[in-house]
C-alpha atoms as a PDB file:
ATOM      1  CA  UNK A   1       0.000   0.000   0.000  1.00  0.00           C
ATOM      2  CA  UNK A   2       0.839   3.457  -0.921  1.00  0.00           C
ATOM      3  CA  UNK A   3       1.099   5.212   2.480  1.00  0.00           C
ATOM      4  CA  UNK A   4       1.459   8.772   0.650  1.00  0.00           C
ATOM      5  CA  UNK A   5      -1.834   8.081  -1.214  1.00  0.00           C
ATOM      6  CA  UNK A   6      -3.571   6.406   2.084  1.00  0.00           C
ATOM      7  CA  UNK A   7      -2.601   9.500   4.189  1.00  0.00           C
ATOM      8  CA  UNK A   8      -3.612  11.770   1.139  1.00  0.00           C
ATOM      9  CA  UNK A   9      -7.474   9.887   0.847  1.00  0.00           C
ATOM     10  CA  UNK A  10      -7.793  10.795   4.859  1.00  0.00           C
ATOM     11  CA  UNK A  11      -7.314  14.587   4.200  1.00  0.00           C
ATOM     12  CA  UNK A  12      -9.155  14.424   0.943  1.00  0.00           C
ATOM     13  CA  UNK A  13     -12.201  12.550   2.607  1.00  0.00           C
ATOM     14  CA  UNK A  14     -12.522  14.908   5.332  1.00  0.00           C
ATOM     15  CA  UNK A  15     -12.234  17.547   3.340  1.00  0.00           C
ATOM     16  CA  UNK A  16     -15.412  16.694   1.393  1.00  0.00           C
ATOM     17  CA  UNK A  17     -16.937  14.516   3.216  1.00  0.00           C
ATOM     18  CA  UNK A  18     -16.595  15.972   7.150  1.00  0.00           C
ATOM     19  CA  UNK A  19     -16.559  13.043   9.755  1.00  0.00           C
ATOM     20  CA  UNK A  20     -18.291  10.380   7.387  1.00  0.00           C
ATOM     21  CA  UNK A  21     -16.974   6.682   8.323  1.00  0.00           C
ATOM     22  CA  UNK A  22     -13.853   5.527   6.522  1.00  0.00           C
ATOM     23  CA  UNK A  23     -13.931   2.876   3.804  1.00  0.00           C
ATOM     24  CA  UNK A  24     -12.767  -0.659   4.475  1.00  0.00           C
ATOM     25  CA  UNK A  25     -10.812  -2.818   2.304  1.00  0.00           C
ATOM     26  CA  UNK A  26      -9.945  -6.366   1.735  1.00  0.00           C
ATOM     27  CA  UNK A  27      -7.289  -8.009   0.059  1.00  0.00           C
ATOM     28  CA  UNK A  28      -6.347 -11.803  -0.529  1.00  0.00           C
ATOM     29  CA  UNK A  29      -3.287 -13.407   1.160  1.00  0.00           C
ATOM     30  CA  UNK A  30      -1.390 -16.132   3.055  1.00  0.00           C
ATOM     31  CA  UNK A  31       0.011 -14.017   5.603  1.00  0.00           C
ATOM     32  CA  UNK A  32      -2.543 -12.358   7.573  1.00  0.00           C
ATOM     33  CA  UNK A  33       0.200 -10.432   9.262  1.00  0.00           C
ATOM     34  CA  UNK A  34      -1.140  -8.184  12.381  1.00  0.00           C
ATOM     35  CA  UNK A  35      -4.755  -9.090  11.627  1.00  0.00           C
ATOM     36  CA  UNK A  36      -6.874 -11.068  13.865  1.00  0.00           C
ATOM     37  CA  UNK A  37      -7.534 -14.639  12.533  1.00  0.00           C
ATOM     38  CA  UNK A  38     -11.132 -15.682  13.289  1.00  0.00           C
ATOM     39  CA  UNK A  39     -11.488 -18.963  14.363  1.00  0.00           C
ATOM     40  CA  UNK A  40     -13.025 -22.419  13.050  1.00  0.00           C
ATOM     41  CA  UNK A  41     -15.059 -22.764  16.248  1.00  0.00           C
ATOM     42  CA  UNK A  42     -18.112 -21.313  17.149  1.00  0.00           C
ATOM     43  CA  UNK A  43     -21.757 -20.445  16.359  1.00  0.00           C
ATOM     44  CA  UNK A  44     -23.298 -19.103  12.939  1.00  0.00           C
ATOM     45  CA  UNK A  45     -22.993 -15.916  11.781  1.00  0.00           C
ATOM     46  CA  UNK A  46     -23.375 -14.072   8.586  1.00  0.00           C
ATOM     47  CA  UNK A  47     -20.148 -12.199   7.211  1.00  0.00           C
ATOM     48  CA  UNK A  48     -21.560  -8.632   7.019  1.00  0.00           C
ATOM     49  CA  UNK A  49     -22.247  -8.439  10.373  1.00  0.00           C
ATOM     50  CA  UNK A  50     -18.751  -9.681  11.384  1.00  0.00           C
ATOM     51  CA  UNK A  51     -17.291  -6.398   9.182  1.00  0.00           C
ATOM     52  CA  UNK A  52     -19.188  -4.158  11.758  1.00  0.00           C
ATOM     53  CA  UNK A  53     -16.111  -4.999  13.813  1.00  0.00           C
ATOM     54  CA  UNK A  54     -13.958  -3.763  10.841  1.00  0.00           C
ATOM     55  CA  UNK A  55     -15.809  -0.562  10.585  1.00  0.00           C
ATOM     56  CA  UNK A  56     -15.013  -0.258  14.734  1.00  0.00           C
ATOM     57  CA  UNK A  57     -11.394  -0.654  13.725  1.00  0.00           C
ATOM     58  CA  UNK A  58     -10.733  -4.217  13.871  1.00  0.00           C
ATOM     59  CA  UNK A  59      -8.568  -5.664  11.737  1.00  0.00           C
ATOM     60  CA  UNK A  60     -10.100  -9.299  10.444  1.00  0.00           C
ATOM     61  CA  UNK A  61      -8.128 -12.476   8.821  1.00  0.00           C
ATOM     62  CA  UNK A  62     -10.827 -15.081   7.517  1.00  0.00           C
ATOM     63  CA  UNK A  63     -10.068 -18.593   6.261  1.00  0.00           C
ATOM     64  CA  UNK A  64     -12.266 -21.224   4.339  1.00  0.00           C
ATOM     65  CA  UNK A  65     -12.726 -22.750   8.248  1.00  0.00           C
ATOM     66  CA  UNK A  66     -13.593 -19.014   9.481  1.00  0.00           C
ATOM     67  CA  UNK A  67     -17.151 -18.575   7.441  1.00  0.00           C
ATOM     68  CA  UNK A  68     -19.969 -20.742   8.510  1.00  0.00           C
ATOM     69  CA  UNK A  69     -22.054 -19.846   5.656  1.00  0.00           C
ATOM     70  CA  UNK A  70     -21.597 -21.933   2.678  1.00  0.00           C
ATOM     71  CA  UNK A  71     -23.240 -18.870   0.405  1.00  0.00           C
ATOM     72  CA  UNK A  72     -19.627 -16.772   1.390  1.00  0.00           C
ATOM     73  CA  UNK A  73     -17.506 -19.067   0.873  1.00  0.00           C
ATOM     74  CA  UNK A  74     -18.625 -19.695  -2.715  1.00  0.00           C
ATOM     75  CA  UNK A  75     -18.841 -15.731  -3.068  1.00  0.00           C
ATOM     76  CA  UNK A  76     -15.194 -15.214  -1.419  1.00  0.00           C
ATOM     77  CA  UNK A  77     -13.421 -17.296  -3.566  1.00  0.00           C
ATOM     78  CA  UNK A  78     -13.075 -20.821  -1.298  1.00  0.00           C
ATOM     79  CA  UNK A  79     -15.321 -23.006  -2.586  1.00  0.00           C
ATOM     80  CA  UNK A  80     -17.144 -23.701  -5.895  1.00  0.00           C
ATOM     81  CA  UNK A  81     -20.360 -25.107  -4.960  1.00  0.00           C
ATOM     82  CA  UNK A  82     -23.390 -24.222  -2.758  1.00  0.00           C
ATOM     83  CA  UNK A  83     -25.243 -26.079  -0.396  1.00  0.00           C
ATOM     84  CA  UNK A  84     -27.500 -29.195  -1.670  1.00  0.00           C
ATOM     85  CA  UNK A  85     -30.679 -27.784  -2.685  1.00  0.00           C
ATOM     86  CA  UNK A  86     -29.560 -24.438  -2.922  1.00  0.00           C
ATOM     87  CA  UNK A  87     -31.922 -23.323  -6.106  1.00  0.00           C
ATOM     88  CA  UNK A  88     -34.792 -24.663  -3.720  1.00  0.00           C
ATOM     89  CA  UNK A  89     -33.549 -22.536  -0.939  1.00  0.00           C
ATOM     90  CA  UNK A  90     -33.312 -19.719  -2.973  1.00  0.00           C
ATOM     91  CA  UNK A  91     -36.545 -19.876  -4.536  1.00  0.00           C
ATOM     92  CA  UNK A  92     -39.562 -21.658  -3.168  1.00  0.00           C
ATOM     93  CA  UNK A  93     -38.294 -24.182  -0.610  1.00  0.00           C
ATOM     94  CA  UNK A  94     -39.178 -27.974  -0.450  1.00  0.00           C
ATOM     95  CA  UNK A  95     -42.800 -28.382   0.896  1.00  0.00           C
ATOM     96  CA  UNK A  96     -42.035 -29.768   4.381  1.00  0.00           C
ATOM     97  CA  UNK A  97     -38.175 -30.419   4.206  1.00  0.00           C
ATOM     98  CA  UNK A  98     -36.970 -26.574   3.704  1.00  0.00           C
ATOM     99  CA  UNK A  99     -38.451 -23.000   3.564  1.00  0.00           C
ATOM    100  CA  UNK A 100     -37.583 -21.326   0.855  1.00  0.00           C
ATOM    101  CA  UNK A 101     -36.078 -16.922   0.501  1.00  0.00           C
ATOM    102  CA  UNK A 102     -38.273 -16.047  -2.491  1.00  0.00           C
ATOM    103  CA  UNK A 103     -35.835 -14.454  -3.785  1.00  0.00           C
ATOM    104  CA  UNK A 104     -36.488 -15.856  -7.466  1.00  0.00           C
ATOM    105  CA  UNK A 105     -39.001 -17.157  -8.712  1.00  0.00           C
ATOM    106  CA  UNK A 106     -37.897 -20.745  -9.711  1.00  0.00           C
ATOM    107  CA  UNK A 107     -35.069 -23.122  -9.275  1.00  0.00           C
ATOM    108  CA  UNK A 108     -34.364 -23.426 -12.697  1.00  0.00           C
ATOM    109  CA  UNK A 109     -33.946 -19.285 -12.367  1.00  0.00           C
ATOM    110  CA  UNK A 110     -31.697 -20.167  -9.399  1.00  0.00           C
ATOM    111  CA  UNK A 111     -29.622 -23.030 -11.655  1.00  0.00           C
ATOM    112  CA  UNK A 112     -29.375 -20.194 -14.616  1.00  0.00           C
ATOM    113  CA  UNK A 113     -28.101 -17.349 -12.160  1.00  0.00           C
ATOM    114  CA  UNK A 114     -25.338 -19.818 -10.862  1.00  0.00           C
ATOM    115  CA  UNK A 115     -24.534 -20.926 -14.505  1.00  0.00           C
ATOM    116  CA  UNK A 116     -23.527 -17.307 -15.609  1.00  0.00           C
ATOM    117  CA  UNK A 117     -21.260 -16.503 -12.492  1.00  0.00           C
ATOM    118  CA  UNK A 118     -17.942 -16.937 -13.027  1.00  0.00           C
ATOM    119  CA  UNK A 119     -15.506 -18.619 -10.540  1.00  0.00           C
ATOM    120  CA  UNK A 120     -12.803 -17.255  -8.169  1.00  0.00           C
ATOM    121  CA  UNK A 121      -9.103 -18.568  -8.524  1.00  0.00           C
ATOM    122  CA  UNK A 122      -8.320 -18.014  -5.283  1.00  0.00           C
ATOM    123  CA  UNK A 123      -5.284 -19.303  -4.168  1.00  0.00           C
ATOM    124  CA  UNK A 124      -4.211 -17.886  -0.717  1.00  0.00           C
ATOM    125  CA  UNK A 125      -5.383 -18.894   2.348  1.00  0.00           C
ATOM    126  CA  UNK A 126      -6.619 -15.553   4.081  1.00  0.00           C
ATOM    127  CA  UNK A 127      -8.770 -12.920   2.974  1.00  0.00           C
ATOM    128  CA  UNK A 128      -8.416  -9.660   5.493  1.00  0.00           C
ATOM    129  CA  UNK A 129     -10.710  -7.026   6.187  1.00  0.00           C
ATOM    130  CA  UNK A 130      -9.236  -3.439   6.991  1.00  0.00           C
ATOM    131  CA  UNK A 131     -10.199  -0.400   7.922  1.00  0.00           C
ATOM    132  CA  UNK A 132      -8.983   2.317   5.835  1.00  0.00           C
ATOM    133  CA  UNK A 133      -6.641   3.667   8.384  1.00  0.00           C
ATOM    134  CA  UNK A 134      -5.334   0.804   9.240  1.00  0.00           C
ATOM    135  CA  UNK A 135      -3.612  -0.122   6.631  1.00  0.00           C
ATOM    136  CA  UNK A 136       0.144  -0.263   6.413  1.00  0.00           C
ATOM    137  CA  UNK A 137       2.859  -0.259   3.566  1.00  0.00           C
ATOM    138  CA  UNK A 138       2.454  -4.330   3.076  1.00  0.00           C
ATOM    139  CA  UNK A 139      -0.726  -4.488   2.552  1.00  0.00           C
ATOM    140  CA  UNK A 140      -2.215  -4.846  -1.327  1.00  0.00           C
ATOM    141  CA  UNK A 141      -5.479  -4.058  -0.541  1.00  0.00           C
ATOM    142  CA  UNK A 142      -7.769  -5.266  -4.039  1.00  0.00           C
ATOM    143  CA  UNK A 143     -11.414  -3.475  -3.493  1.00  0.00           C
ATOM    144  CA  UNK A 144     -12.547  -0.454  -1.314  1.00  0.00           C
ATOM    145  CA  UNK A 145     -16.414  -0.831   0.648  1.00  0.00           C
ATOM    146  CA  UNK A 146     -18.435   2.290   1.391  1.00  0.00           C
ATOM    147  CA  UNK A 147     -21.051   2.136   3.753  1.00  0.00           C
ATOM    148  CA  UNK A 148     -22.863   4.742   3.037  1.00  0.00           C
ATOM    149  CA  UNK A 149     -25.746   7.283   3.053  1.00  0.00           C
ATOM    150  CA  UNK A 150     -27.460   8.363   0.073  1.00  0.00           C
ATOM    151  CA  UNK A 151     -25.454  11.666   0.215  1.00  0.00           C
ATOM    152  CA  UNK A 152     -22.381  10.060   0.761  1.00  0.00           C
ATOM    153  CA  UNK A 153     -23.188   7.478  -2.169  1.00  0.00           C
ATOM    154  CA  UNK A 154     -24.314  10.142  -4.840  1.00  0.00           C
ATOM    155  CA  UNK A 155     -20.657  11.700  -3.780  1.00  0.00           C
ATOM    156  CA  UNK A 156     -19.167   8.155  -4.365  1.00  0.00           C
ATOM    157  CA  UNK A 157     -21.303   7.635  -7.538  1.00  0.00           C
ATOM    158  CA  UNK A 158     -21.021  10.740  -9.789  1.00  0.00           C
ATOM    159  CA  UNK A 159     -16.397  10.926  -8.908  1.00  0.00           C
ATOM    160  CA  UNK A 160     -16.618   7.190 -10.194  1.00  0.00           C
ATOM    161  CA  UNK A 161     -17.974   8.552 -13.355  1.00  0.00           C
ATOM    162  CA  UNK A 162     -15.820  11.255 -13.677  1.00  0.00           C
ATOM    163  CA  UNK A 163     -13.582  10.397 -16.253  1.00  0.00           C
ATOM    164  CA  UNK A 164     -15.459   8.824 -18.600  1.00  0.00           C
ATOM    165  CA  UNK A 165     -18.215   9.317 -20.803  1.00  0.00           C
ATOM    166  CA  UNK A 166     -19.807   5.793 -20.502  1.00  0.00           C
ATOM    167  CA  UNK A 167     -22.563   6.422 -18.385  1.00  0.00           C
ATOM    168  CA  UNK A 168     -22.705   2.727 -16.519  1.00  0.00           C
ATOM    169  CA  UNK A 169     -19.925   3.009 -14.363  1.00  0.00           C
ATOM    170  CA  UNK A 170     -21.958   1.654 -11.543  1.00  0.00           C
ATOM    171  CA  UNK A 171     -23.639  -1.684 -11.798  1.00  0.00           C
ATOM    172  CA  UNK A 172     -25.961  -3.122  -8.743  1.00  0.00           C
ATOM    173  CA  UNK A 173     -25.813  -6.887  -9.633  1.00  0.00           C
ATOM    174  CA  UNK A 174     -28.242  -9.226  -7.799  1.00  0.00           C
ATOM    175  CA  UNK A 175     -26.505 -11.327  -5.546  1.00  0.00           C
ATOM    176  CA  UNK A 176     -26.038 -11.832  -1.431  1.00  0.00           C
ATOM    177  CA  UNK A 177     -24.338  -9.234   0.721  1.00  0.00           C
ATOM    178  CA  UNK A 178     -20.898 -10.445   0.617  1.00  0.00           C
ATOM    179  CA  UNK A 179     -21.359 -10.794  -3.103  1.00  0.00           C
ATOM    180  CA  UNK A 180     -22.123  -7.470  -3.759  1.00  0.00           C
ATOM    181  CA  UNK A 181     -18.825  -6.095  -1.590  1.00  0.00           C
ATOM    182  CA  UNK A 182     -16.203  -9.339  -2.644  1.00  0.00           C
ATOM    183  CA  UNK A 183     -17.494 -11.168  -5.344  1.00  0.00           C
ATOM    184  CA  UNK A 184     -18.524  -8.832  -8.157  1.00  0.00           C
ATOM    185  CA  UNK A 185     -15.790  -5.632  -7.323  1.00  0.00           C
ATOM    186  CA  UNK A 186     -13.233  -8.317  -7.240  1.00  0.00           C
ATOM    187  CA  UNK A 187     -13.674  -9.687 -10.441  1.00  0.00           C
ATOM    188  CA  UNK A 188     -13.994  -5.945 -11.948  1.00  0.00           C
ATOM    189  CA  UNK A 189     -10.718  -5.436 -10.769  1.00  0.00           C
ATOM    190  CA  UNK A 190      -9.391  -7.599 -13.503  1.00  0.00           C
ATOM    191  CA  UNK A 191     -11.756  -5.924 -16.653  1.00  0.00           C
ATOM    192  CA  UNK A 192     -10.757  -3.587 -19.453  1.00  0.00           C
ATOM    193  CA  UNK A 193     -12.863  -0.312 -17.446  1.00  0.00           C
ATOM    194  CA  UNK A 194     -13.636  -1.818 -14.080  1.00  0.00           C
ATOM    195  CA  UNK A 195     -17.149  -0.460 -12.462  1.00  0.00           C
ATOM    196  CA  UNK A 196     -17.628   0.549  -9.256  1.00  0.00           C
ATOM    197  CA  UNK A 197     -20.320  -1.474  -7.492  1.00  0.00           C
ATOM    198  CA  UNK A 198     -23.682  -0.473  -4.925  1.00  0.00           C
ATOM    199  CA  UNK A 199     -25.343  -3.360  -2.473  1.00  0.00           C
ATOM    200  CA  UNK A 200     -26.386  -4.759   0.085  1.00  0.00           C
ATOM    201  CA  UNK A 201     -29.752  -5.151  -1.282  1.00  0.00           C
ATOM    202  CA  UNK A 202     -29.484  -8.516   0.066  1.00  0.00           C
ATOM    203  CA  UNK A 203     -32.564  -8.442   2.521  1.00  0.00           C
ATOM    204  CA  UNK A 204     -30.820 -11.283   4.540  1.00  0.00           C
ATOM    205  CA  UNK A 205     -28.225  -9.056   5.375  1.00  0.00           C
ATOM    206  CA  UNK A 206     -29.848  -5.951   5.608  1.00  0.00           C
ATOM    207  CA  UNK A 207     -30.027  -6.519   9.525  1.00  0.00           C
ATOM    208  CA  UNK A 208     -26.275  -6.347   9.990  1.00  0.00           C
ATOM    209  CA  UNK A 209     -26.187  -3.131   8.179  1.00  0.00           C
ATOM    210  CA  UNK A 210     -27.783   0.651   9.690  1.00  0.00           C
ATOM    211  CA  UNK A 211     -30.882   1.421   8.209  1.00  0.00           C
ATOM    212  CA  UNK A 212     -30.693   3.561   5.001  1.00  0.00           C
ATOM    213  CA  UNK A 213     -27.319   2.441   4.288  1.00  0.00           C
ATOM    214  CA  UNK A 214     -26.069   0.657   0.858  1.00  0.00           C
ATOM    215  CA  UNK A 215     -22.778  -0.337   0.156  1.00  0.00           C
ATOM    216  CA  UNK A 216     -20.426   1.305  -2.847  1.00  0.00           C
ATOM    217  CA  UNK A 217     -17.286  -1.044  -3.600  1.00  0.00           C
ATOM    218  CA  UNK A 218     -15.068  -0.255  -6.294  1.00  0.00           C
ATOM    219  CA  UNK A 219     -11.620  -1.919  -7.206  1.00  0.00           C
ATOM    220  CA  UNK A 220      -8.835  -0.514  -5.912  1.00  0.00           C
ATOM    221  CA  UNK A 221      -6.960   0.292  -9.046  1.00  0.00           C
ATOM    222  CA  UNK A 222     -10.175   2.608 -10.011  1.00  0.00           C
ATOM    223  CA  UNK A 223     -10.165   4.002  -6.665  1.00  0.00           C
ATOM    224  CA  UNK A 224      -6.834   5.263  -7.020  1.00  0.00           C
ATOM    225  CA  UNK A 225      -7.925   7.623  -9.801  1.00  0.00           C
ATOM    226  CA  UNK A 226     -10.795   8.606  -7.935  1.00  0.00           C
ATOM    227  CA  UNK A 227      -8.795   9.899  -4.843  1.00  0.00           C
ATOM    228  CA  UNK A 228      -6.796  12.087  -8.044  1.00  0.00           C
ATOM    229  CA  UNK A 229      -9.411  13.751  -9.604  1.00  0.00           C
ATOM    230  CA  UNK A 230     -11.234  14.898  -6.237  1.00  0.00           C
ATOM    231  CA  UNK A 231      -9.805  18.375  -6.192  1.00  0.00           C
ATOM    232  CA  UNK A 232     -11.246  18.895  -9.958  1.00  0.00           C
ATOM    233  CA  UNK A 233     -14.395  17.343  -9.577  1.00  0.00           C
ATOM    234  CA  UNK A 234     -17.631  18.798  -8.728  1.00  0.00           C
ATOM    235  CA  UNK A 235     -16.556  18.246  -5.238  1.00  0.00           C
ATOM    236  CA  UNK A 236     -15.238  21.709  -5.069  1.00  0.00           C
ATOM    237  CA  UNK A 237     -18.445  23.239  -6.395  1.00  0.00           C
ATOM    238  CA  UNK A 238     -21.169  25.218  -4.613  1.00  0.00           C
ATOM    239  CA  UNK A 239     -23.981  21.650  -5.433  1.00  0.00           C
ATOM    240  CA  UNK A 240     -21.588  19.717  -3.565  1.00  0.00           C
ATOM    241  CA  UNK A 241     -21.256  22.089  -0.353  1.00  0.00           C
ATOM    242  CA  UNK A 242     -25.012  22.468  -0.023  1.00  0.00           C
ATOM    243  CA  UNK A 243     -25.217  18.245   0.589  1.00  0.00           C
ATOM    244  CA  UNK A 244     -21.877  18.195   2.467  1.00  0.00           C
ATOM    245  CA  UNK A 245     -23.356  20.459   5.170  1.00  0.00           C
ATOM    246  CA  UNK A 246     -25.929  17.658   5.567  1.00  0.00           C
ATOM    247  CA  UNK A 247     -22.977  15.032   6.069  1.00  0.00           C
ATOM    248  CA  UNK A 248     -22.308  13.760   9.428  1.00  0.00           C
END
């Protein structure tokens, strides 16, 4: 990590966006260095809720052994399938064997959403969670998560459009929680024009997130430019003051 341009965000961010939370980060590795590895052992418990300690400051290490839910590990990179029965589970359940989210309409809508995704080659053991701040020189941190307010997000959306005249530089893909922040940014890291990305639409995880908060995740390679064109953006203009004074 770039200390110069880490140091450089902090100023920039509080500059424009007053005492709004920092960003977190993640990035993939086999030494989780001065992170805290969470263990194998103990009860169920979905992954977004687990960042809130992140977004306190702590610094997390997670392993295939760490996440108790099968629908992460597929979307983190550390396994390839989902649970049996998944497109049931996803859709309309098994009359008297499993309740179903409703979340589409049919398996075979489930079995053709899974079909399209593509798979993560991830090799490394660890992937860490870090706060913005706490990031040091060693660290190769691969996407950046907002949580954020709608102010904060149309701040986050219109700078990620900035320098191009494509107009979708966003996308909001369907998927769970920790897809929306790991999966889908990730593999936009490695396109032609990577896209920034808003969630946590995910309903299931909505309860580990404040209310009227969505997520904006954007690779960091396309954050980097972002931080750069800040001070020539409309950040600077009179439109932008008038919603910063309603930023907390």
């Amino acid at each position: 990590m770039n200390i110069e341009i880490k140091d450089h965000f902090i100023v920039q961010w509080k500059k424009y966006f007053n005492n709004a939370d920092l960003p977190i980060s993640f990035y993939y590795t086999d030494n989780p260095g001065d992170s805290t590895i969470v263990p194998s052992k103990g009860k169920w418990n979905c992954l977004i809720c687990e960042l809130q300690k992140v977004m306190a400051g702590q610094s997390l290490a997670f392993s295939s052994e760490s996440l108790k839910c099968g629908g992460a590990k597929r979307y983190l990179g550390f396994a390839d399938r989902m649970r049996p029965n998944f497109e049931y589970f996803l859709s309309c359940g098994i009359e008297n064997e499993m309740e179903g989210e409703r979340y589409i309409r049919t398996p075979q809508l489930v079995r053709e959403l899974m079909e399209k995704q593509k798979k993560l080659a991830i090799k490394e053991k660890y992937i860490v969670f870090k706060r913005w701040d706490n990031l040091v020189e060693n660290d190769n941190p691969d996407v950046v998560i907002f949580f954020a307010t709608p102010d904060i997000l149309s701040g986050l959306f219109t700078l990620a459009n900035f320098d191009q005249s494509e107009p979708n530089s966003t996308i909001t893909p369907f998927g769970a929680g920790c897809g929306s922040i790991v999966y889908y940014p990730f593999i936009e890291k490695g396109s032609q024009r990577p896209r920034a990305v808003i969630g946590m639409f995910d309903v299931s995880a909505r309860k580990c997130v404040q209310e009227g908060v969505l997520t904006f995740s954007v690779p960091m390679i396309k954050f980097t430019k972002m931080i750069s064109y800040m001070d020539e953006s409309f950040l600077i203009t009179d439109s932008w003051k008038k919603v910063q004074k309603r930023i907390n």
